[in-house]
Structures are given as C-alpha cells and as structure tokens.
Protein backbone atom coordinates (compact mmCIF):
# COMPACT_ATOMS: atom_id res chain seq x y z
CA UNK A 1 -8.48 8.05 35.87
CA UNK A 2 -11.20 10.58 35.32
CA UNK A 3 -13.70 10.70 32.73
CA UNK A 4 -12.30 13.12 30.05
CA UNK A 5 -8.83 11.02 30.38
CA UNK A 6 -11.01 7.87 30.22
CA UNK A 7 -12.70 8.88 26.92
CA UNK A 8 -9.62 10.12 25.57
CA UNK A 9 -7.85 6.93 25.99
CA UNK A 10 -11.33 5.45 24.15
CA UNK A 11 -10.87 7.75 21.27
CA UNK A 12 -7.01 6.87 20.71
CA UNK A 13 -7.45 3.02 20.57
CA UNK A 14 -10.53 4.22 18.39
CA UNK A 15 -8.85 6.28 16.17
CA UNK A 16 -6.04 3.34 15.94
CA UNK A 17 -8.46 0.61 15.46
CA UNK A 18 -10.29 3.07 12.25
CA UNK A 19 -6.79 3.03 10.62
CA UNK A 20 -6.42 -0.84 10.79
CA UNK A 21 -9.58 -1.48 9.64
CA UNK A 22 -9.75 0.90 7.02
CA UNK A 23 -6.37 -0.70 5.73
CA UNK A 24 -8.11 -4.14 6.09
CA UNK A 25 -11.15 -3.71 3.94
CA UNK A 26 -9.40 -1.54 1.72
CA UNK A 27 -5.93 -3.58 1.15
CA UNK A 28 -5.71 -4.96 -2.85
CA UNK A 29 -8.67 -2.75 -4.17
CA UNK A 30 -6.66 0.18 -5.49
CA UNK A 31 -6.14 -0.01 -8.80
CA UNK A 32 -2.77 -1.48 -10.21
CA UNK A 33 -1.66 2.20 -12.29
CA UNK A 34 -2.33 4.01 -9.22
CA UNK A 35 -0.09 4.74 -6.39
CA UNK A 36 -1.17 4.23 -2.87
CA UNK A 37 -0.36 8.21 -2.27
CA UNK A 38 -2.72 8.57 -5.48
CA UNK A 39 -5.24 6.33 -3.86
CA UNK A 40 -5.78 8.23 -0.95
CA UNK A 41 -5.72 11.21 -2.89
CA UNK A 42 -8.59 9.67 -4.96
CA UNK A 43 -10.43 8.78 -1.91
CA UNK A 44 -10.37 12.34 -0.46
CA UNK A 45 -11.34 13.95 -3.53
CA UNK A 46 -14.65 11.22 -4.05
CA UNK A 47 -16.43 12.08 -0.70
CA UNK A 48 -15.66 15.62 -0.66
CA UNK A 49 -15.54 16.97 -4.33
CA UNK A 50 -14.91 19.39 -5.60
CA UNK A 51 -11.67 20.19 -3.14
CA UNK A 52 -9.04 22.45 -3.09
CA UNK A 53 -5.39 21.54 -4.04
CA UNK A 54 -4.79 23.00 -0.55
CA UNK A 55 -7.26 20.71 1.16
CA UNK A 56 -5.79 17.92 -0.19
CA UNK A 57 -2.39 18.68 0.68
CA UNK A 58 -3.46 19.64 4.28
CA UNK A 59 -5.84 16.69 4.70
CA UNK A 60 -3.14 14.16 3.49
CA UNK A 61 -0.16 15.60 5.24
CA UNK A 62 1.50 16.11 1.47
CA UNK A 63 3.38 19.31 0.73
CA UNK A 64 1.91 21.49 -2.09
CA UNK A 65 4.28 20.60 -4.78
CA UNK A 66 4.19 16.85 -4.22
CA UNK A 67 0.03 16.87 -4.03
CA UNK A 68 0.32 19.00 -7.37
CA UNK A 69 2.45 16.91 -8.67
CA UNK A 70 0.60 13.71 -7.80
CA UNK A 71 -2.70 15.50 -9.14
CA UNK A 72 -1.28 15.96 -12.34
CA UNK A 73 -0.42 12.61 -12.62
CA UNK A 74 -4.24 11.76 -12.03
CA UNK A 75 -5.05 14.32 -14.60
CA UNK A 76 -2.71 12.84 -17.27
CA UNK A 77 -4.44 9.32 -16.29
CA UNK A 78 -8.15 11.33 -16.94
CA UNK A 79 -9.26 10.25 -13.57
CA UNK A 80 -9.49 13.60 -11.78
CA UNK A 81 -10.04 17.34 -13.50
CA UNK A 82 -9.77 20.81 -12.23
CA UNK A 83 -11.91 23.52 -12.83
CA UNK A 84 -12.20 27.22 -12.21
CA UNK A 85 -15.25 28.47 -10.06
CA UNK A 86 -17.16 30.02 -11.92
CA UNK A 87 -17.86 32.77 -9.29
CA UNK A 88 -14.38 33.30 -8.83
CA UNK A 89 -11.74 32.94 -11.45
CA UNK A 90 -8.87 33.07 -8.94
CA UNK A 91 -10.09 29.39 -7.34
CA UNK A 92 -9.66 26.20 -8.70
CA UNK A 93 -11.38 22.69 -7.89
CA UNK A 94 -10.29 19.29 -8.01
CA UNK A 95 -13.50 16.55 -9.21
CA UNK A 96 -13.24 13.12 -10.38
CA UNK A 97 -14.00 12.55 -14.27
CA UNK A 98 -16.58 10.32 -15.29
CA UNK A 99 -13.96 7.77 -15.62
CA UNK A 100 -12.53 8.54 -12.17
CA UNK A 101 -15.97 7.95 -10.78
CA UNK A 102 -16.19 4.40 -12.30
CA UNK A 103 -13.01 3.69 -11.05
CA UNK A 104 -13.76 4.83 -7.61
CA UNK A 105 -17.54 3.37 -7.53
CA UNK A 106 -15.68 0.12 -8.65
CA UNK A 107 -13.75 0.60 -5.53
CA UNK A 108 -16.23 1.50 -3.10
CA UNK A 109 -18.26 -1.61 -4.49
CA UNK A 110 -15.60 -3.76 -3.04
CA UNK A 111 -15.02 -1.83 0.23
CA UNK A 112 -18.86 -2.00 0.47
CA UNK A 113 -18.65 -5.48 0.39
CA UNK A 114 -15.85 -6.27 2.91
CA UNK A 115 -17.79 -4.28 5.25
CA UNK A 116 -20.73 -6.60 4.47
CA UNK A 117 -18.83 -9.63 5.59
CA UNK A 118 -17.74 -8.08 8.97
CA UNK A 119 -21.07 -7.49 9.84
CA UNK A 120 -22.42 -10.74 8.69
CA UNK A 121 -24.81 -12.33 11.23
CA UNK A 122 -25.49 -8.88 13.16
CA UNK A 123 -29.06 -7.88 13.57
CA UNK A 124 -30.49 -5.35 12.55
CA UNK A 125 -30.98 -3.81 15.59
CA UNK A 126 -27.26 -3.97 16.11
CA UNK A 127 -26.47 -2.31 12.92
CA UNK A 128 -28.96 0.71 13.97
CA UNK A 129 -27.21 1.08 17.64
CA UNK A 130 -23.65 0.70 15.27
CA UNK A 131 -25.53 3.98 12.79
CA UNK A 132 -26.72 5.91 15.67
CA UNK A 133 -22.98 5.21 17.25
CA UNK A 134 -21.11 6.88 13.85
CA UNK A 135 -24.31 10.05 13.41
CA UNK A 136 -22.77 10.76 17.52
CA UNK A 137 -19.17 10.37 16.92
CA UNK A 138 -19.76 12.52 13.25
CA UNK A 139 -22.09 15.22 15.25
CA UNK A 140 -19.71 15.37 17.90
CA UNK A 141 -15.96 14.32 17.78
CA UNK A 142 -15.44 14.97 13.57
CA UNK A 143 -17.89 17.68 13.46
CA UNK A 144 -19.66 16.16 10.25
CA UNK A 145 -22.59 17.63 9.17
C-alpha cells in the first residue's frame, strides 16, 4: 500500500470515527420540540451564520423544499430568522434569533462539557499536539480558514 492509499484509508476511519463521536457527545442535548433534522439544521446555521437556504440544503443533503420547509418550522418556533441583504435585495439569509442563540449556547455548553470529560487527565501538552492536529487537518483536508 502506498502512501496516498495509506492516508486515505486514515482519513475514512477518521471521517467514521468524527461521526460516532460527534453522535456521542451530542446524543440527548437537542432540545425536546426540535427534530433531529431541525437540530442539525440549527447546528449548521450557529457556526456559519448567516447561510443560505441553498447551503443548508446542500450541506445537509436535504432537498430545497424539505430544508424550507423545516426552516419555517424553526421560524414559527422564533429560533431562526431570515433576512434580506441589504446589498442585494434578491438574497436572503438564514441567522439564529436571540432565542435561538440561547438555545444553541445551552447546547454547545453541554457538548463543551462532554468533550471535557474525554479529555480528562490529558496534559496540556497533549491537548496542544491534539490543536495543532485539527489547525492541519482544517488548513489542509476541510480547507477552513
């Protein structure tokens, strides 16, 4: 096995092990009036807001009706908004309300802390090598800037 097949195989037992993970420090958090589809729409829209209905529905594999139809929901609930750019009338944006902030800093708070407890006992030196290891994979693999 060469090098490039090597790292690929690294990067699919990676990308596997992300999923699981994320699923095991985020099980039970969402809350109880929202749908796991509206969860993950949440989530998208809280670390990269304001979005696109587009960039939702491409980012969570979601046709455009159904993620306009979910976002509506969210609207109705006052947890998520959109809003015309003001530069351009013809675009709108999705952002979380101030309630749909609380609700999602409420969530994060609990991820935050799951996370805690799987690193517990790691030094601190091992949580920089573990930073410098996510800035490479961002910078390189996921192209996050």
């Amino acid at each position: 096995m060469d090098n490039q097949e090597a790292l690929f195989q690294k990067i699919v037992l990676f990308t596997a092990a992300v999923h699981q993970v994320t699923h095991d420090i985020s099980k039970d958090i969402r809350p109880t009036d929202i749908t796991p589809v509206q969860y993950r729409i949440l989530e998208y829209i809280a670390v990269g807001q304001p979005v696109t209905l587009s960039q939702i529905s491409e980012c969570q594999n979601m046709s455009m009706p159904n993620t306009s139809r979910e976002l509506k929901k969210l609207c109705e609930k006052q947890i998520c908004e959109k809003f015309t750019d003001p530069t351009d009338r013809r675009k709108q944006y999705i952002r979380l309300t101030s309630k749909g902030t609380v609700v999602m800093n409420e969530v994060f708070a609990q991820i935050h802390n799951r996370l805690q407890q799987r690193l517990e006992g790691a030094s601190q030196a091992k949580i920089n090598e573990i930073s410098d290891a996510l800035t490479l994979l961002q910078n390189t693999i996921f192209r996050i800037e």
